[in-house]
N, C-alpha and C. Protein backbone atom coordinates (compact mmCIF):
# COMPACT_ATOMS: atom_id res chain seq x y z
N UNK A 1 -28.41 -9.20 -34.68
CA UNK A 1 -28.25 -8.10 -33.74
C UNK A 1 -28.10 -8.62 -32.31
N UNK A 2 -29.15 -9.45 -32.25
CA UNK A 2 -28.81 -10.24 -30.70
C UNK A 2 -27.52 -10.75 -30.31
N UNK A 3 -26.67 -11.41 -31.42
CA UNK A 3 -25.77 -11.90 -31.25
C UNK A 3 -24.47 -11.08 -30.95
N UNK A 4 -24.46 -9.94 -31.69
CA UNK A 4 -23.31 -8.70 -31.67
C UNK A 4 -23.60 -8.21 -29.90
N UNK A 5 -24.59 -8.48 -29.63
CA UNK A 5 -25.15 -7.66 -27.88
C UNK A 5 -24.58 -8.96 -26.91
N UNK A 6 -24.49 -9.85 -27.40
CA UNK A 6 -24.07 -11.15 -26.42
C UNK A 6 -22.69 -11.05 -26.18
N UNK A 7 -21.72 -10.62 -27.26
CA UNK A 7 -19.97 -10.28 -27.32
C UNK A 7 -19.72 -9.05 -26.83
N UNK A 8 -20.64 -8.16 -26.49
CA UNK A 8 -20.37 -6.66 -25.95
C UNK A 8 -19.27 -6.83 -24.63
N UNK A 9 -20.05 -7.66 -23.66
CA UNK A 9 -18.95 -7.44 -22.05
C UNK A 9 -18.12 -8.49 -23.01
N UNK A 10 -17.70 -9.27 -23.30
CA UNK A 10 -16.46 -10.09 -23.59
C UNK A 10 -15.50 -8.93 -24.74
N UNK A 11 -15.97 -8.12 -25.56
CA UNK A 11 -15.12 -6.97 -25.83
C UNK A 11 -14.62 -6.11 -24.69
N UNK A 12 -15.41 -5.65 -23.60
CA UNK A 12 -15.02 -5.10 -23.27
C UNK A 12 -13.84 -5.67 -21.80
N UNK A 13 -14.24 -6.74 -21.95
CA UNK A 13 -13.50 -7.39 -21.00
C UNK A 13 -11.78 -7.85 -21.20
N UNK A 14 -12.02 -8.32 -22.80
CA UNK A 14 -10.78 -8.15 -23.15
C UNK A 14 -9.78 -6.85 -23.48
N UNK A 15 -10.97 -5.66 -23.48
CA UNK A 15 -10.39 -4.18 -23.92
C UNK A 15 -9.74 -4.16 -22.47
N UNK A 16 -10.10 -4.46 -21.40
CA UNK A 16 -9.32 -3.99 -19.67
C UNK A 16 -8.16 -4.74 -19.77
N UNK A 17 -8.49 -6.63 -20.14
CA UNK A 17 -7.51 -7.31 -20.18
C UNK A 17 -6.39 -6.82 -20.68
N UNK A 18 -6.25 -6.22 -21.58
CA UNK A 18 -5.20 -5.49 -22.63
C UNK A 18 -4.80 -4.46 -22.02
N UNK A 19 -5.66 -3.60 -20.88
CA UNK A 19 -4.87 -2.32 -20.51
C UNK A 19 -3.97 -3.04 -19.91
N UNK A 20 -4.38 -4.09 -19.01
CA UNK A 20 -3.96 -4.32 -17.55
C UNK A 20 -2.92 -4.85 -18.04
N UNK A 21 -2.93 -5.57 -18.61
CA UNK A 21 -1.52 -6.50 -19.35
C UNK A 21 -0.60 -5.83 -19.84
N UNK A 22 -0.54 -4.45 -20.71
CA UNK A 22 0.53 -3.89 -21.33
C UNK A 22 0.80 -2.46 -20.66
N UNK A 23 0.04 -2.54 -19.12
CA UNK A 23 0.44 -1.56 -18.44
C UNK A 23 0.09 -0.16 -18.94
N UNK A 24 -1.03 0.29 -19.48
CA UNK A 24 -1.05 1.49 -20.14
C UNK A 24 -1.11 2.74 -19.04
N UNK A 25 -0.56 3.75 -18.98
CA UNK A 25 -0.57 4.46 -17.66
C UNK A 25 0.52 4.83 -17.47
N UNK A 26 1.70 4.47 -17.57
CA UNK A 26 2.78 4.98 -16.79
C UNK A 26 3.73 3.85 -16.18
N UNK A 27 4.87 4.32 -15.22
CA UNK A 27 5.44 3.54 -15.01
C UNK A 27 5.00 3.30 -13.32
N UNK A 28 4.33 1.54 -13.14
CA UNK A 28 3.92 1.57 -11.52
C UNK A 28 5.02 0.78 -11.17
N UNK A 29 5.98 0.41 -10.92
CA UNK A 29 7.34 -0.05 -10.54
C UNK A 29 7.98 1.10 -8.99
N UNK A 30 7.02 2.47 -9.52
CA UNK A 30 7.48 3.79 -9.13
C UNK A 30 6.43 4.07 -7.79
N UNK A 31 6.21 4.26 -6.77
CA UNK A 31 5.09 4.32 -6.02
C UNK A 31 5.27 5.73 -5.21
N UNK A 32 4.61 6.95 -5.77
CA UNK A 32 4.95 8.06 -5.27
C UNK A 32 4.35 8.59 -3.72
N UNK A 33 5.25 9.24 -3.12
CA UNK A 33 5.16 9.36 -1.64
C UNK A 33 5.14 10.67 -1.09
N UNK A 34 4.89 11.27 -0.12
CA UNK A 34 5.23 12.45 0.30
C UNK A 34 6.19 12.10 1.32
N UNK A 35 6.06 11.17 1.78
CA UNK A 35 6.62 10.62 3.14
C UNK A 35 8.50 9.82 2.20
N UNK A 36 8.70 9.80 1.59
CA UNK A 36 9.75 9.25 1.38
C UNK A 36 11.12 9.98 1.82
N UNK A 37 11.97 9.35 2.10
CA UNK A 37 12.98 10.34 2.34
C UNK A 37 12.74 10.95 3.33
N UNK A 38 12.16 10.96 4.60
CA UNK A 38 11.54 11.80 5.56
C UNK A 38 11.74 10.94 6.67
N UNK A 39 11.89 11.63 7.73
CA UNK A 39 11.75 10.95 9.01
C UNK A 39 10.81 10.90 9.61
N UNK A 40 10.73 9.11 10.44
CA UNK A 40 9.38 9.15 10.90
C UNK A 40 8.81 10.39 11.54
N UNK A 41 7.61 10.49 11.91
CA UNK A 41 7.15 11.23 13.20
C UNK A 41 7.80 10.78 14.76
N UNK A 42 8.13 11.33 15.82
CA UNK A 42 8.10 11.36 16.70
C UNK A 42 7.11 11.09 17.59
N UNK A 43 7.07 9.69 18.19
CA UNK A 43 5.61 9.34 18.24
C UNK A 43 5.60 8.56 19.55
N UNK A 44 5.64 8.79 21.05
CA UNK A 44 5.86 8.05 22.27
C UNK A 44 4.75 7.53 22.63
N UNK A 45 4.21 6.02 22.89
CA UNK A 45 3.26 5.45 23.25
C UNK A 45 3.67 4.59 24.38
N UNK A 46 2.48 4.72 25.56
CA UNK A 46 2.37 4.32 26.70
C UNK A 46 2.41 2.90 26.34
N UNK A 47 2.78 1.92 27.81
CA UNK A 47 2.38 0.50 27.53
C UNK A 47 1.06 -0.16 27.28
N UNK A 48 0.32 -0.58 26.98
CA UNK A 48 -1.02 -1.03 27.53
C UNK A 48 -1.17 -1.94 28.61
N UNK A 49 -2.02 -1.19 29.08
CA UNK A 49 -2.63 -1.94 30.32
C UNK A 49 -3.46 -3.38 30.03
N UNK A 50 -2.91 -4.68 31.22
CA UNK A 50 -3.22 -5.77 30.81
C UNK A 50 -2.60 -6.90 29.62
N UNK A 51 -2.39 -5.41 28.83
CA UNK A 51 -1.35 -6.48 27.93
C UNK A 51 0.30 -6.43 28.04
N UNK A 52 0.82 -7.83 28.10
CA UNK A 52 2.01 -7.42 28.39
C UNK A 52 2.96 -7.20 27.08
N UNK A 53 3.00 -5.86 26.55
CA UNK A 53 3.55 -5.14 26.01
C UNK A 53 4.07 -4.18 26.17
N UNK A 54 5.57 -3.86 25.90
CA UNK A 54 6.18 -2.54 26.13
C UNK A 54 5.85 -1.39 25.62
N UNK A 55 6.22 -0.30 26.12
CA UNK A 55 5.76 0.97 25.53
C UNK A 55 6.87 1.12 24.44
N UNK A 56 6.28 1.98 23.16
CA UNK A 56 6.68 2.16 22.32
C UNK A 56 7.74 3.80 22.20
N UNK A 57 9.06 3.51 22.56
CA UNK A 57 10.05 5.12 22.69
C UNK A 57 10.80 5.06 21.05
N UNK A 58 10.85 5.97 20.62
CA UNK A 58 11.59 6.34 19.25
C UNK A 58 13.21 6.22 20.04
N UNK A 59 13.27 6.42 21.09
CA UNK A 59 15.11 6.48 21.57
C UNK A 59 15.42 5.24 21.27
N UNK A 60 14.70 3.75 21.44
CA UNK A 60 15.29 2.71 21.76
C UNK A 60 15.20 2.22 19.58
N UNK A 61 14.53 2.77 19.22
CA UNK A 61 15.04 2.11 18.29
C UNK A 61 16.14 2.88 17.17
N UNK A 62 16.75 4.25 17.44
CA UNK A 62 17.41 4.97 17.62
C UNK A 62 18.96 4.18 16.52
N UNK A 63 19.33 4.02 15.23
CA UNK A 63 20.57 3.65 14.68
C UNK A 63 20.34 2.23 14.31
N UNK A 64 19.35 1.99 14.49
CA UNK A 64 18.73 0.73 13.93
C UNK A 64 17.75 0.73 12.64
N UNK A 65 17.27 -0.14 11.96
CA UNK A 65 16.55 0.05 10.83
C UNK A 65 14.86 -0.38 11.21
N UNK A 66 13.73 -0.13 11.33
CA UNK A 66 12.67 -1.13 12.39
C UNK A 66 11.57 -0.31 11.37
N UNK A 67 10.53 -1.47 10.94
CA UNK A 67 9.42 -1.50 10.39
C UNK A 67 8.32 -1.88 11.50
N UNK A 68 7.72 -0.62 11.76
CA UNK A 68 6.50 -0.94 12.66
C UNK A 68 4.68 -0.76 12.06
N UNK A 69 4.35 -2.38 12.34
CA UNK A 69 3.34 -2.07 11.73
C UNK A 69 2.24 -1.74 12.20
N UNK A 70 1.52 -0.27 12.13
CA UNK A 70 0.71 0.26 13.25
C UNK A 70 -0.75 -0.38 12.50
N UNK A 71 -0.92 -1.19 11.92
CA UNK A 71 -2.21 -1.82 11.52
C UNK A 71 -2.57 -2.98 12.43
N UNK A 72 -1.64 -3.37 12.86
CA UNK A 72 -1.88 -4.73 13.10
C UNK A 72 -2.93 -5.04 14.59
């Protein structure tokens, strides 16, 4: 009995291994959005002070393609 209780997490570890591996769920290739297809927000930010950085205008990047990353 002890021994069947020692293989329990390694069953179940390989039971995840197996979801994770054959993808059970659906198709994630697909990453659903509300925001897709949509235009950014309209979003004008001042320069900061001290740092020398420009202010951020939606005109200037305007027919261009631009990934801004507001995390950083």
């Amino acid at each position: 009995m002890r021994r069947a209780v020692v293989f329990i997490p390694l069953a179940i570890f390989l039971a995840l291994a197996a979801v994770f591996f054959f993808r059970i769920g659906g198709d994630h290739t697909v990453v659903p959005s509300a925001l897709i297809s949509k235009p950014a927000p309209q979003l004008v930010l001042p320069a900061l002070e001290g740092a020398n950085t420009p202010a951020l205008d939606p005109a200037s990047f305007k027919g261009n393609v631009t990934i801004v990353n507001v995390w950083a």
